[in-house]
C-alpha atoms as a PDB file:
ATOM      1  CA  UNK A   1      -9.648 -14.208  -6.612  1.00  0.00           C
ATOM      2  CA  UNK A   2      -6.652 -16.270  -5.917  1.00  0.00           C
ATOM      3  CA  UNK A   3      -2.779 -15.499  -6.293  1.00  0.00           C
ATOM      4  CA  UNK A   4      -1.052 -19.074  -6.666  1.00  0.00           C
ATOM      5  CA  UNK A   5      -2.658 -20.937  -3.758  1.00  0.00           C
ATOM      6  CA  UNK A   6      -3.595 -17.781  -1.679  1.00  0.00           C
ATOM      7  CA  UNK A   7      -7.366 -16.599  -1.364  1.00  0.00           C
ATOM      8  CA  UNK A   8      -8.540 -13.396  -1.789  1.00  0.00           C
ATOM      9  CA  UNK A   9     -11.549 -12.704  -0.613  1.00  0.00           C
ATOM     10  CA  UNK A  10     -12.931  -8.895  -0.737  1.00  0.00           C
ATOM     11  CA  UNK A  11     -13.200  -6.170  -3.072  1.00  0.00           C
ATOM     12  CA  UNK A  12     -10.259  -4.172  -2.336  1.00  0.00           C
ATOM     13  CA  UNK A  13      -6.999  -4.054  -0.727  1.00  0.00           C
ATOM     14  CA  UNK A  14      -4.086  -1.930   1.034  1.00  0.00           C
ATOM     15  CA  UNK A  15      -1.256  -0.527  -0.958  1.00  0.00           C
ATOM     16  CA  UNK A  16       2.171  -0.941   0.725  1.00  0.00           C
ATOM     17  CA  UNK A  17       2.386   2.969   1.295  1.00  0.00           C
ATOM     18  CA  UNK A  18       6.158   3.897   2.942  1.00  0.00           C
ATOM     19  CA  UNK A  19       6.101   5.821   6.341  1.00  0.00           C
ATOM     20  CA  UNK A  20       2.178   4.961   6.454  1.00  0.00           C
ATOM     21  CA  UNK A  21       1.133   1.636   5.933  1.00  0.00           C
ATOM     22  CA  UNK A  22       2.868  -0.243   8.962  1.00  0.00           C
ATOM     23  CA  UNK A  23       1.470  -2.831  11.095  1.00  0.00           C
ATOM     24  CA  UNK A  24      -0.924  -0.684  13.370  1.00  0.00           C
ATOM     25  CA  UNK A  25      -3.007   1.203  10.180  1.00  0.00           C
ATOM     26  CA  UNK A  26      -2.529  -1.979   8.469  1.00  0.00           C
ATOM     27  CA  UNK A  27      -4.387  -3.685  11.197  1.00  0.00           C
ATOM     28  CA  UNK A  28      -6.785  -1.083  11.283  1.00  0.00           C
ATOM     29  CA  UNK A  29      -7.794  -0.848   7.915  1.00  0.00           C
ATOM     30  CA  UNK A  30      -8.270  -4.485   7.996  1.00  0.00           C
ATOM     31  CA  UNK A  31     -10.618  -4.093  10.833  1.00  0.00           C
ATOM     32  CA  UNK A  32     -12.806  -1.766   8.455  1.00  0.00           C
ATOM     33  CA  UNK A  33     -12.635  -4.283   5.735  1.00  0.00           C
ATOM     34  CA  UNK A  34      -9.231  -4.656   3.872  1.00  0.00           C
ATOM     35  CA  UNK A  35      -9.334  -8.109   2.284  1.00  0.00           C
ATOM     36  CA  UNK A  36      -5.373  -8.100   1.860  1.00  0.00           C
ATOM     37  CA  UNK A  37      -2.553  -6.069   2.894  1.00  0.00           C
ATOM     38  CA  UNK A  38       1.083  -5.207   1.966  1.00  0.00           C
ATOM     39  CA  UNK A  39       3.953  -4.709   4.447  1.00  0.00           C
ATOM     40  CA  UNK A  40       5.737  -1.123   3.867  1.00  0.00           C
ATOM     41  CA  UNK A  41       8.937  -1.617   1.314  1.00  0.00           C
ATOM     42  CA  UNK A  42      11.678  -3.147   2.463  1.00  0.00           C
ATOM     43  CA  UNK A  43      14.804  -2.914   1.565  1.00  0.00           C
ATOM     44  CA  UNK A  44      17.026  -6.205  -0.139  1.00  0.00           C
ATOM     45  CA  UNK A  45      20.466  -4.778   0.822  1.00  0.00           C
ATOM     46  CA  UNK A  46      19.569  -3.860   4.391  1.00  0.00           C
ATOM     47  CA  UNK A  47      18.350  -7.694   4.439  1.00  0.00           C
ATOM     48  CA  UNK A  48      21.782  -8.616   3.503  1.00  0.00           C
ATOM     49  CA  UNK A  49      23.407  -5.979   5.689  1.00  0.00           C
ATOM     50  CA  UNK A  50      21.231  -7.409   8.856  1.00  0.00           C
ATOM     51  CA  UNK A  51      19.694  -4.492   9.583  1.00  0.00           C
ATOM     52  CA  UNK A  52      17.041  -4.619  12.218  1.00  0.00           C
ATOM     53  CA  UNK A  53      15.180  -1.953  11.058  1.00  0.00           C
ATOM     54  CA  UNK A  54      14.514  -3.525   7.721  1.00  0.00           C
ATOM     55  CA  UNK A  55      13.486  -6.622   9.255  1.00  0.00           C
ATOM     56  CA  UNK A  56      10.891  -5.073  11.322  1.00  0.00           C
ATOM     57  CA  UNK A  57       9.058  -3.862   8.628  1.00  0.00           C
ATOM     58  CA  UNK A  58       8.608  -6.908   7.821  1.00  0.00           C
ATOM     59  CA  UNK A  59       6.750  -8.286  11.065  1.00  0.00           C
ATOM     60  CA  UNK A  60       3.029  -9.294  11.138  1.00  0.00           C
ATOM     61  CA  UNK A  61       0.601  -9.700  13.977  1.00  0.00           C
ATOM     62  CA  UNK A  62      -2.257 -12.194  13.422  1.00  0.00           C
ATOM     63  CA  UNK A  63      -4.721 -10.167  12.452  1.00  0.00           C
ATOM     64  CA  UNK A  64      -3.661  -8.869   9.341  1.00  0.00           C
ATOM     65  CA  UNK A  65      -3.313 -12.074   6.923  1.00  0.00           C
ATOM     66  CA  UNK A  66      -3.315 -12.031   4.061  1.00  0.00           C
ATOM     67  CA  UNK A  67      -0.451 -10.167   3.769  1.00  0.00           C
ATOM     68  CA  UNK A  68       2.385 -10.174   1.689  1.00  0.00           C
ATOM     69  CA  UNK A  69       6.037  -8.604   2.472  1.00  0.00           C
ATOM     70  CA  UNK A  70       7.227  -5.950  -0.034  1.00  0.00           C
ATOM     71  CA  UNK A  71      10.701  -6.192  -1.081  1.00  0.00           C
ATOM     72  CA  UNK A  72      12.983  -3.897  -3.414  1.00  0.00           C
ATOM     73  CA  UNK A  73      16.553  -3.729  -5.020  1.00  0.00           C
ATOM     74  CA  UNK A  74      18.148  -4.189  -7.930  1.00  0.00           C
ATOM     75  CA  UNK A  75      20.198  -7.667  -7.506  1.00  0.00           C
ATOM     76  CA  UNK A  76      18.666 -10.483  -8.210  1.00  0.00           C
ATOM     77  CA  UNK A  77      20.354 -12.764  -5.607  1.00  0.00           C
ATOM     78  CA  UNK A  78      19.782  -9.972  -2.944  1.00  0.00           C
ATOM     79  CA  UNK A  79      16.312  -9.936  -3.675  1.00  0.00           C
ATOM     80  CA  UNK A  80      16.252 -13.548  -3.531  1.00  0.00           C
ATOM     81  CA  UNK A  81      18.035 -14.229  -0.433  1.00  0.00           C
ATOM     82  CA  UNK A  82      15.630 -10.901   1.180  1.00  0.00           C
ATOM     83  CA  UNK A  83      12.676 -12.901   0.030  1.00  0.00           C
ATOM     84  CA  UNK A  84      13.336 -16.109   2.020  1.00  0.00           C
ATOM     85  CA  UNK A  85      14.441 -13.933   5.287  1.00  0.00           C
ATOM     86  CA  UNK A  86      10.768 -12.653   4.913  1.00  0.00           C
ATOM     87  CA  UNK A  87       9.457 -16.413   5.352  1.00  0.00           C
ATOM     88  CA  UNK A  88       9.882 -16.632   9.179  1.00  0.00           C
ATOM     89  CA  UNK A  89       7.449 -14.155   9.354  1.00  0.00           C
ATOM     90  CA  UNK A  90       4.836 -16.099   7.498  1.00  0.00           C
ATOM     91  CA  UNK A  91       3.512 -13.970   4.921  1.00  0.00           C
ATOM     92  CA  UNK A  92       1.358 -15.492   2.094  1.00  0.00           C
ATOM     93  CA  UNK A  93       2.627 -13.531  -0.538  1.00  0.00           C
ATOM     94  CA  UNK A  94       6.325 -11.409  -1.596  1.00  0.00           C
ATOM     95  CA  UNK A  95       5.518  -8.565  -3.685  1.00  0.00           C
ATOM     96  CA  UNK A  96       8.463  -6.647  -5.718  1.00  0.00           C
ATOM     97  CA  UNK A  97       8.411  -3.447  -5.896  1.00  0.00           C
ATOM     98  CA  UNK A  98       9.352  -1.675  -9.346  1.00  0.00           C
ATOM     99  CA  UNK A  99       6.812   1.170  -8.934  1.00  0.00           C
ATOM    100  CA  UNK A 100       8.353   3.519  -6.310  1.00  0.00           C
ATOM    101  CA  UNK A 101       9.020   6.826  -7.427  1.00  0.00           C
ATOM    102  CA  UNK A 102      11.118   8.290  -4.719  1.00  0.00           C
ATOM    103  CA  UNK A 103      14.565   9.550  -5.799  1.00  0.00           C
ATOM    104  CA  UNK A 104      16.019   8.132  -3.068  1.00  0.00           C
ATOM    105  CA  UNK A 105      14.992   4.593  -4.199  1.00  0.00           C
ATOM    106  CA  UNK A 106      14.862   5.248  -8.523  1.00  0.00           C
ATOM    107  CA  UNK A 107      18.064   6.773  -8.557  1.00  0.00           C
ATOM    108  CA  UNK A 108      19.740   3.816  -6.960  1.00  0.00           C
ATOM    109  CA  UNK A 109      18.254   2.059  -9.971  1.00  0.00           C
ATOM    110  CA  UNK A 110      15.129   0.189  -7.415  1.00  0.00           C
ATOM    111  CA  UNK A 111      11.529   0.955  -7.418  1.00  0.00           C
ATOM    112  CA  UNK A 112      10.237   2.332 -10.812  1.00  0.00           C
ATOM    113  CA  UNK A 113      13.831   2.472 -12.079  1.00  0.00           C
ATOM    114  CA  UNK A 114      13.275  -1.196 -12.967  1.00  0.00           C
ATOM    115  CA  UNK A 115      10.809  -0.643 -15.626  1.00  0.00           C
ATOM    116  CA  UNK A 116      13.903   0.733 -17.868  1.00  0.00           C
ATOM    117  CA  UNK A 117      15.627  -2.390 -17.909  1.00  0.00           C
ATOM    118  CA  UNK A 118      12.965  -4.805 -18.410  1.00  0.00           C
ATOM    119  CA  UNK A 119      15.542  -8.019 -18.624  1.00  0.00           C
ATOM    120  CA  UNK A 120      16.390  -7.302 -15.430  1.00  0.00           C
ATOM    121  CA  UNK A 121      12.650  -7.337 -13.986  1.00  0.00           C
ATOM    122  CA  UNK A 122      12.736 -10.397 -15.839  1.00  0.00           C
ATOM    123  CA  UNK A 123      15.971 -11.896 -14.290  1.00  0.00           C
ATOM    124  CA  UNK A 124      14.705 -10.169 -10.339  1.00  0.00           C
ATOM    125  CA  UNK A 125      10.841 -12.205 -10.900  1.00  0.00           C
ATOM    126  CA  UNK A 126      12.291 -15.181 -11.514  1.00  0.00           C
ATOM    127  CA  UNK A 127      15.418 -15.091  -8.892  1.00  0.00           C
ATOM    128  CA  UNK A 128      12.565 -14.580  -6.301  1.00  0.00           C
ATOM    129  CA  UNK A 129      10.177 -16.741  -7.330  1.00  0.00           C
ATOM    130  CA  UNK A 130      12.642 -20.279  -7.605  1.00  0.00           C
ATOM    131  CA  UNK A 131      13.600 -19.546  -4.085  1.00  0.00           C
ATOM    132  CA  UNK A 132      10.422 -19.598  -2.389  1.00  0.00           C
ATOM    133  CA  UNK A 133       7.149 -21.651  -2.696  1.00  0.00           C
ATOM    134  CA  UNK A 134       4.865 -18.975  -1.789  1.00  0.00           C
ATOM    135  CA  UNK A 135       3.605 -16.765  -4.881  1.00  0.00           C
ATOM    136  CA  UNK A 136       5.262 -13.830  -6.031  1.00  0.00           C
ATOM    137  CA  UNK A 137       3.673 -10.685  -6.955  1.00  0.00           C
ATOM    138  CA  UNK A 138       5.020  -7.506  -8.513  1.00  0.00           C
ATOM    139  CA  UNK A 139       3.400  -3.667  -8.457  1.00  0.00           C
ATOM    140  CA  UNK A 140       4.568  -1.756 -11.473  1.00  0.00           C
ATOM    141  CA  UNK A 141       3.640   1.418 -12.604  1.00  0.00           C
ATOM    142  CA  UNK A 142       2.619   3.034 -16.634  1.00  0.00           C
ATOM    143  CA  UNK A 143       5.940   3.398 -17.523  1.00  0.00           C
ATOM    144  CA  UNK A 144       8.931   5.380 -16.269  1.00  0.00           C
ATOM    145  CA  UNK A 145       7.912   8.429 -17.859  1.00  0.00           C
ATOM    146  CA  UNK A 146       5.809   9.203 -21.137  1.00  0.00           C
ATOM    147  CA  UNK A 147       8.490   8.547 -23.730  1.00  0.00           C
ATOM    148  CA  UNK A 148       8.424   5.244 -22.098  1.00  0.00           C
ATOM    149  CA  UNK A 149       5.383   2.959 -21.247  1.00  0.00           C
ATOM    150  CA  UNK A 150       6.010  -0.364 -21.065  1.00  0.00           C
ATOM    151  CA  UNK A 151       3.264  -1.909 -18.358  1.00  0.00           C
ATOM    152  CA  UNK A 152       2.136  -4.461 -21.116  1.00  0.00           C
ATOM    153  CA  UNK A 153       5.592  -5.057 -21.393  1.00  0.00           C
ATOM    154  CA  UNK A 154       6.671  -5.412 -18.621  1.00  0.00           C
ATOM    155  CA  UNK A 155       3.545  -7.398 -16.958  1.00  0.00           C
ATOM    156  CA  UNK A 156       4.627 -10.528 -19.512  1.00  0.00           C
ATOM    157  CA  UNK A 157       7.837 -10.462 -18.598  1.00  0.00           C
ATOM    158  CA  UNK A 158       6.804 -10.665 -14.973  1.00  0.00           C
ATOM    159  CA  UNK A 159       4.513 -13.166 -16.017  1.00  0.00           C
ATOM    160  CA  UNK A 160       6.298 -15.492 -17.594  1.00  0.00           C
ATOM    161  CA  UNK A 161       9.070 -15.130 -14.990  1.00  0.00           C
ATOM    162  CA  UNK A 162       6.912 -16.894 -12.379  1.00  0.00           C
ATOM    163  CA  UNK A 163       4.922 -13.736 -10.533  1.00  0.00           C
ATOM    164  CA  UNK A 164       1.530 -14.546  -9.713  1.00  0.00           C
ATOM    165  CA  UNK A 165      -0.445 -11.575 -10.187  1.00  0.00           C
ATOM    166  CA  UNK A 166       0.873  -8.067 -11.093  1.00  0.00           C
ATOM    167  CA  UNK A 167      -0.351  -4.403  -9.241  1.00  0.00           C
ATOM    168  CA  UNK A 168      -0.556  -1.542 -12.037  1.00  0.00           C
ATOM    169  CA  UNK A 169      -0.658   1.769 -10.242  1.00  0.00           C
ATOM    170  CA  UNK A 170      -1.756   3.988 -13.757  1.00  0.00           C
ATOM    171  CA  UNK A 171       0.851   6.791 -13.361  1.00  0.00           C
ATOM    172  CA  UNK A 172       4.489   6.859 -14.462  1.00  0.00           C
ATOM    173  CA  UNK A 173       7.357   7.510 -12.293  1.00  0.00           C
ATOM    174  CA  UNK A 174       7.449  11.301 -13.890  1.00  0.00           C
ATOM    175  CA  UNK A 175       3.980  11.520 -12.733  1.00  0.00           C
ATOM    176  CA  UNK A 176       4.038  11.272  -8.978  1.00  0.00           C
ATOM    177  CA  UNK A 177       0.977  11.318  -7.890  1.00  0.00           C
ATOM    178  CA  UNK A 178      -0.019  14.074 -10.279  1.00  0.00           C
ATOM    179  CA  UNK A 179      -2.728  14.915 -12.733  1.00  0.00           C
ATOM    180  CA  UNK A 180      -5.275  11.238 -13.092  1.00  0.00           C
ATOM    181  CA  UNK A 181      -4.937   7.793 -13.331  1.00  0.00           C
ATOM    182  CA  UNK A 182      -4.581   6.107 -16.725  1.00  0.00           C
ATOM    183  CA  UNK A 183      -7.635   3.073 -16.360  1.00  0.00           C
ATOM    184  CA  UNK A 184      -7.202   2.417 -19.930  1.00  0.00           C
ATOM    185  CA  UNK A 185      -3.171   1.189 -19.541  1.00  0.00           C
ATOM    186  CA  UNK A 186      -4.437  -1.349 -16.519  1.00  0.00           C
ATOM    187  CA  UNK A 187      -7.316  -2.368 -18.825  1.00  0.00           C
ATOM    188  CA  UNK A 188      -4.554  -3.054 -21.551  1.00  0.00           C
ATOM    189  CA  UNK A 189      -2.068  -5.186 -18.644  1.00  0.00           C
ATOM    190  CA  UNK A 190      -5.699  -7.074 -17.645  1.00  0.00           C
ATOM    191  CA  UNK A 191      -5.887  -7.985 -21.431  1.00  0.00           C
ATOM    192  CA  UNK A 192      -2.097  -8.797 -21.415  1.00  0.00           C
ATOM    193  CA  UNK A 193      -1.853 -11.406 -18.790  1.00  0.00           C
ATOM    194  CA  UNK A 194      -3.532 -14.242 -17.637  1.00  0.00           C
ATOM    195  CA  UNK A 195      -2.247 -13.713 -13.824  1.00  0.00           C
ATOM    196  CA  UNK A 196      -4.518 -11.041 -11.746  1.00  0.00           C
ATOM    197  CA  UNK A 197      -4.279  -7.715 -12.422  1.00  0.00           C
ATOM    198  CA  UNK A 198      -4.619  -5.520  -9.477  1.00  0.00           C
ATOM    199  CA  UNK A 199      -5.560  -1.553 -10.028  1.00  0.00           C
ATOM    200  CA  UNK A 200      -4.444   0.951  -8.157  1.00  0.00           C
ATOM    201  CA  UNK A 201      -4.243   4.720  -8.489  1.00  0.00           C
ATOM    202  CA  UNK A 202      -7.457   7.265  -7.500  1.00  0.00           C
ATOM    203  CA  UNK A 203      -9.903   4.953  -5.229  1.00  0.00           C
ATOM    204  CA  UNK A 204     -11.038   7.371  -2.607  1.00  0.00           C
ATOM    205  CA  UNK A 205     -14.656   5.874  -2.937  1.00  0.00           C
ATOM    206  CA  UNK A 206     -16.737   3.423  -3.479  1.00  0.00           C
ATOM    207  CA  UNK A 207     -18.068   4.470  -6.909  1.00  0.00           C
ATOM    208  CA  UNK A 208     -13.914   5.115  -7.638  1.00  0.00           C
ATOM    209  CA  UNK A 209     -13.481   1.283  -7.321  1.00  0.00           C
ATOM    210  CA  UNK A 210     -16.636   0.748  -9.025  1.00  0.00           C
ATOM    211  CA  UNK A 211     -15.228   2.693 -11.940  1.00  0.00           C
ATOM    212  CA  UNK A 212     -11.936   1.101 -12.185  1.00  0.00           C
ATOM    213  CA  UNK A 213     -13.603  -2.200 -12.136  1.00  0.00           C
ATOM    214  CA  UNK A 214     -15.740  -1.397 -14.830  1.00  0.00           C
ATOM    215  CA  UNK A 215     -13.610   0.291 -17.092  1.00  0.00           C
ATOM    216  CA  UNK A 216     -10.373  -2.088 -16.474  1.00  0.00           C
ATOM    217  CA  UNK A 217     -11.663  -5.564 -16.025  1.00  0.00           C
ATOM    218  CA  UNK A 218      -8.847  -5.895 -13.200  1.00  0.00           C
ATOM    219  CA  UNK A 219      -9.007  -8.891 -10.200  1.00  0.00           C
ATOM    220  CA  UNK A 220      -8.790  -6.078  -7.395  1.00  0.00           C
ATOM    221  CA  UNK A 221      -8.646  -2.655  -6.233  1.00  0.00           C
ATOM    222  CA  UNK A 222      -5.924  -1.010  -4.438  1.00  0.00           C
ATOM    223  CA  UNK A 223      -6.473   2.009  -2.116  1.00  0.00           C
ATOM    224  CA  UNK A 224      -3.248   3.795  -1.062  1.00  0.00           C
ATOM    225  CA  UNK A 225      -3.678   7.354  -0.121  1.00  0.00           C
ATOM    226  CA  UNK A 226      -7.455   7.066  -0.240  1.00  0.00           C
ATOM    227  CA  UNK A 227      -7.251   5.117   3.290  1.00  0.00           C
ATOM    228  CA  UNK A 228      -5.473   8.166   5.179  1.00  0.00           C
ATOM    229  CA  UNK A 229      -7.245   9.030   7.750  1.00  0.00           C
ATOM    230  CA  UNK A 230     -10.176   7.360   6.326  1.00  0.00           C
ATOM    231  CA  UNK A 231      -9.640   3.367   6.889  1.00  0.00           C
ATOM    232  CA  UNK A 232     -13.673   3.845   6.372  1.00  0.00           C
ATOM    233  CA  UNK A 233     -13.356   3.541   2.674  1.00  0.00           C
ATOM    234  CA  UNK A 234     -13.075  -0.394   2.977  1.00  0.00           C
ATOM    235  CA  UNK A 235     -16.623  -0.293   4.778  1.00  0.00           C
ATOM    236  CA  UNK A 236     -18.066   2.502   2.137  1.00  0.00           C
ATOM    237  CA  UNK A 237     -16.864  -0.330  -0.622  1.00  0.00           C
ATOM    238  CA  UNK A 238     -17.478  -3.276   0.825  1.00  0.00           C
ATOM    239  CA  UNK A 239     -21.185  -2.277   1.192  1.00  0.00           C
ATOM    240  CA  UNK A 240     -21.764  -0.928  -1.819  1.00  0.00           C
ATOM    241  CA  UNK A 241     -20.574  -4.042  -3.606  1.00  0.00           C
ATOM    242  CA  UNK A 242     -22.169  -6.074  -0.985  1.00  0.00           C
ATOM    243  CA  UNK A 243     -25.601  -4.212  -1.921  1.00  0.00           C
ATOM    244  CA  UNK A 244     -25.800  -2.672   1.754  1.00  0.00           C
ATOM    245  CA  UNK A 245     -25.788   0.830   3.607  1.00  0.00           C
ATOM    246  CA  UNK A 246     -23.088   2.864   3.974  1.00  0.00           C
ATOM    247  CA  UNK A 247     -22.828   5.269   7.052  1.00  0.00           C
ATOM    248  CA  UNK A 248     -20.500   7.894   6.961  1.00  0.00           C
ATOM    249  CA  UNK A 249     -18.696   8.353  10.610  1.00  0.00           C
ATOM    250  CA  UNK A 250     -19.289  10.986  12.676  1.00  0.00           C
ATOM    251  CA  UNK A 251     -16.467  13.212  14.078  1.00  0.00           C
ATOM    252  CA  UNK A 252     -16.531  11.084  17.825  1.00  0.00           C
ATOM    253  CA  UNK A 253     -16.362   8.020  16.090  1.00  0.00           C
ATOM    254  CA  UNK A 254     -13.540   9.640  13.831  1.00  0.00           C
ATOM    255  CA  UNK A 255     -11.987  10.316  16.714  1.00  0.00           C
ATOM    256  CA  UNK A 256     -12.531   7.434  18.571  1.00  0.00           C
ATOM    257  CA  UNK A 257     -10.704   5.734  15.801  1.00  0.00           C
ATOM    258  CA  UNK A 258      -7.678   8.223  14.814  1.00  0.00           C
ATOM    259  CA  UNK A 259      -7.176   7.372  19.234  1.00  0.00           C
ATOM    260  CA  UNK A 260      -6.654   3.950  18.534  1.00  0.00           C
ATOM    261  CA  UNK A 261      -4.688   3.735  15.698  1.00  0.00           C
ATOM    262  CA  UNK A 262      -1.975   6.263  16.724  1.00  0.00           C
ATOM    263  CA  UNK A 263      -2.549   4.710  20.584  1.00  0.00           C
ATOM    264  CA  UNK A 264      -1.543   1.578  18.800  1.00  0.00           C
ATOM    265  CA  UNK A 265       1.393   3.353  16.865  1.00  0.00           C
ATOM    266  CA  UNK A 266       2.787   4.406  20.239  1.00  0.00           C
ATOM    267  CA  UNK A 267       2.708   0.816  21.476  1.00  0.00           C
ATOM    268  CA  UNK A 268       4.394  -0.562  19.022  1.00  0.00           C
ATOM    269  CA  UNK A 269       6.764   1.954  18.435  1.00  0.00           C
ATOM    270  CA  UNK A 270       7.202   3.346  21.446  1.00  0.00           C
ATOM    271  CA  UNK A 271       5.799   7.194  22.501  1.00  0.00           C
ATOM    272  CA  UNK A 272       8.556   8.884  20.927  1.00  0.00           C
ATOM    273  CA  UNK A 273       8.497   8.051  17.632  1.00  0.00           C
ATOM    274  CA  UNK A 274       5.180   6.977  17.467  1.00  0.00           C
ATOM    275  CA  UNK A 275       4.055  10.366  18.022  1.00  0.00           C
ATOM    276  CA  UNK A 276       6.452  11.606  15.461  1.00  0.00           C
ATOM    277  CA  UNK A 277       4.830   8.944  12.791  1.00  0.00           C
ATOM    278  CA  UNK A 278       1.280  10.227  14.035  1.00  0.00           C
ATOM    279  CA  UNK A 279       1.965  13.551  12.713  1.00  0.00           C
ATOM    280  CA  UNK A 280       1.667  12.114   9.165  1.00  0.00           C
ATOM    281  CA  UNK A 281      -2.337  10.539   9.974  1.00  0.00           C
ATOM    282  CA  UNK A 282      -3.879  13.509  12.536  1.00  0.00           C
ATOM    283  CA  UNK A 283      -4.097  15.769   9.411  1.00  0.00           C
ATOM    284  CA  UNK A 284      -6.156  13.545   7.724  1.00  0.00           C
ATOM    285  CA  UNK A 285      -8.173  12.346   9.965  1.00  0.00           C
ATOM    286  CA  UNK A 286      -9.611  15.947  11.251  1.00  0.00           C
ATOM    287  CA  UNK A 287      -9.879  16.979   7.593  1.00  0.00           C
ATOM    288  CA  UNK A 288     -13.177  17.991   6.181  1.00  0.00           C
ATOM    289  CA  UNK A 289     -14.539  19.110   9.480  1.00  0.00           C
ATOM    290  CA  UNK A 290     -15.434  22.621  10.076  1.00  0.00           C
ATOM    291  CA  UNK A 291     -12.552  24.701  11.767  1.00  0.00           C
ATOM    292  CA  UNK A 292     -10.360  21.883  11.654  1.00  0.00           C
ATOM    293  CA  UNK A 293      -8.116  23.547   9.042  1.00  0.00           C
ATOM    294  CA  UNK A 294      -7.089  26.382  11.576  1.00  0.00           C
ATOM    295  CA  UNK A 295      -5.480  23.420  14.182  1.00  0.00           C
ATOM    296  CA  UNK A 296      -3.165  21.799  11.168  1.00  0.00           C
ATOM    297  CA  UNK A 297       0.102  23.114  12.437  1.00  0.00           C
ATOM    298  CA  UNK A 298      -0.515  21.892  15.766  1.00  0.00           C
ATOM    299  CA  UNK A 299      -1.951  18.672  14.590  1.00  0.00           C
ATOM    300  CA  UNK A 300       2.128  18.932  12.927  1.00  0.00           C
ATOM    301  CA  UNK A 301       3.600  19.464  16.487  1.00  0.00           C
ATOM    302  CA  UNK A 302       2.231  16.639  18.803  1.00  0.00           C
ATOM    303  CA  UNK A 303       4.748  15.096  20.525  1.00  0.00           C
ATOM    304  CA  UNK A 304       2.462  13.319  23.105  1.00  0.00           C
ATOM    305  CA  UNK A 305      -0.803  11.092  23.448  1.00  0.00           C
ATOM    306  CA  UNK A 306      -1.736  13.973  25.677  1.00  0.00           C
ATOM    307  CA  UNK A 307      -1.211  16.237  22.988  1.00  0.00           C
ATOM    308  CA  UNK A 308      -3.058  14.450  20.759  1.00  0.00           C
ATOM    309  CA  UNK A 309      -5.590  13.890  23.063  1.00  0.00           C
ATOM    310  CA  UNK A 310      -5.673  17.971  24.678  1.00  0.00           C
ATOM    311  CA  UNK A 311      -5.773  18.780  20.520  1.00  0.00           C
ATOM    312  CA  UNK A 312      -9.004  16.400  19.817  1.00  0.00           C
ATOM    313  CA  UNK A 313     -10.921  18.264  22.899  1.00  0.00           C
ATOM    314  CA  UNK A 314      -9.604  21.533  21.226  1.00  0.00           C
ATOM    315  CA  UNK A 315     -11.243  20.512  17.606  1.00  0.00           C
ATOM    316  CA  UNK A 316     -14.284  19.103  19.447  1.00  0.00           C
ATOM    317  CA  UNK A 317     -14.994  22.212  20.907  1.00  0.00           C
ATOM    318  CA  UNK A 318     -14.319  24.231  17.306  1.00  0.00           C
ATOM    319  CA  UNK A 319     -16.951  21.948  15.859  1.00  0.00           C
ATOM    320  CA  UNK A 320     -19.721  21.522  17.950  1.00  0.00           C
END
């Protein structure tokens, strides 16, 4: 598919998870067969308050494009002047976010807050967009809560405010990441719009995207907590759209794998925190093997690579 000028070429893509999806699982999910990527949220006012932190969420390394930089807010000139910042480092894509539903963000009116005030949306798409030249995308959710869902609604507006393809994760803000996600409400945005639609919500496999597909009509899939210690899920998808074999990993090469990624975490983070980070992915990765369950707290207390790697040689042992 294509967003504005910007190819797309796979059958699914990474969700722009906070405190996950930075630049070393986003490269590593790409190895295994991402077709397009989205930086971790950043935020407008810490843009406009030159923070340094904010900006380096928005870096990219080379391997990674496409990718588009995530922004949020609730100004429209913030989120404007955030979205040319992001330019110097040469995304194809800015996505707005008005589907995050952490307090911390919805209760400062960003995120998912947005979908209650849909002039606004309006009035934030169209800021954005007439300051750049690259195409603007926006990731909503159902609604903010089931009294209110207005993803037709507000996928127009976004529309025909300039964004060039809208995300619909099929969940309102009231959900979480509870109970399932609603394919018929993205099947009713894809029938809406005339810009991609991109679903998201439930892909943990192959047939998952399959489904969504199917049911929903929509451009692309999104896989955001699907990919956690699995970046295999690309591979399982790509090949079964592709008409080839899947092989499922075995725990070495999971291993192998989880070393790298959090090996790359460290380097670009540094040991400290990127150990700290790491605690969020070892979980995942050693779940689903047998005995691994029993070495989850420690897998919450590495503070080292040579933890990590003294705890792999631990699970090894528990398996085998």
């Amino acid at each position: 598919m294509k967003i504005g000028n910007v190819n797309i070429e796979g059958y699914a893509a990474l969700a722009p998870m906070a405190g996950v999806a930075d630049k070393a699982f986003r490269e590593l999910c790409v190895d295994f067969g991402a077709c397009y990527c989205v930086s971790e949220m950043v935020s407008s006012k810490g843009i406009s308050y030159n923070s340094s932190k904010s900006a380096q969420l928005m870096e990219l390394s080379k391997k990674e494009h496409p990718c588009a930089v995530q922004i949020f807010g609730n100004e429209p000139q913030t989120m404007a002047d955030a979205a040319k910042f992001a330019l110097q480092y040469k995304p194809e894509i800015i996505d707005i976010n008005m589907g995050c539903p952490a307090p911390k963000i919805s209760t400062n009116g960003a995120g998912s807050a947005l979908m209650r005030d849909p002039v606004l949306c309006g009035e934030i798409v169209k800021a954005v967009s007439e300051s750049i030249s690259i195409p603007v995308t926006v990731k909503i959710r159902k609604g903010f809560d089931d009294e209110n869902i207005n993803a037709v609604e507000i996928a127009r507006i976004c529309e025909e405010n300039g964004a060039k393809a809208v995300t619909v994760h099929g969940r309102t803000r009231q959900q979480y990441y509870s109970g399932k996600v609603d394919l018929e409400i993205i099947k009713r945005v894809k029938e809406a719009v005339s810009i991609p639609v991109i679903g998201n919500g439930d892909i943990l496999t192959a047939d998952d995207a399959k489904r969504m597909y199917d049911y929903t009509l929509c451009d692309l899939v999104m896989v955001g907590r699907g990919a956690l210690g699995n970046p295999w899920v690309f591979s399982e998808i790509n090949s079964y759209f592709d008409s080839k074999v899947f092989i499922k990993p075995t725990f070495e090469e999971k291993m192998e794998v989880m070393k790298k990624h959090i090996e790359n975490l460290c380097k670009n983070k540094g040991e400290y925190i990127g150990m700290r980070e790491a605690r969020a992915h070892i979980p995942h990765y050693l779940k689903g093997f047998k005995g691994a369950a029993k070495f989850r707290n420690e897998a919450c207390r590495v503070s080292t690579l040579f933890d990590m790697y003294a705890l792999i040689d631990k699970v090894q042992t528990s398996v085998i």
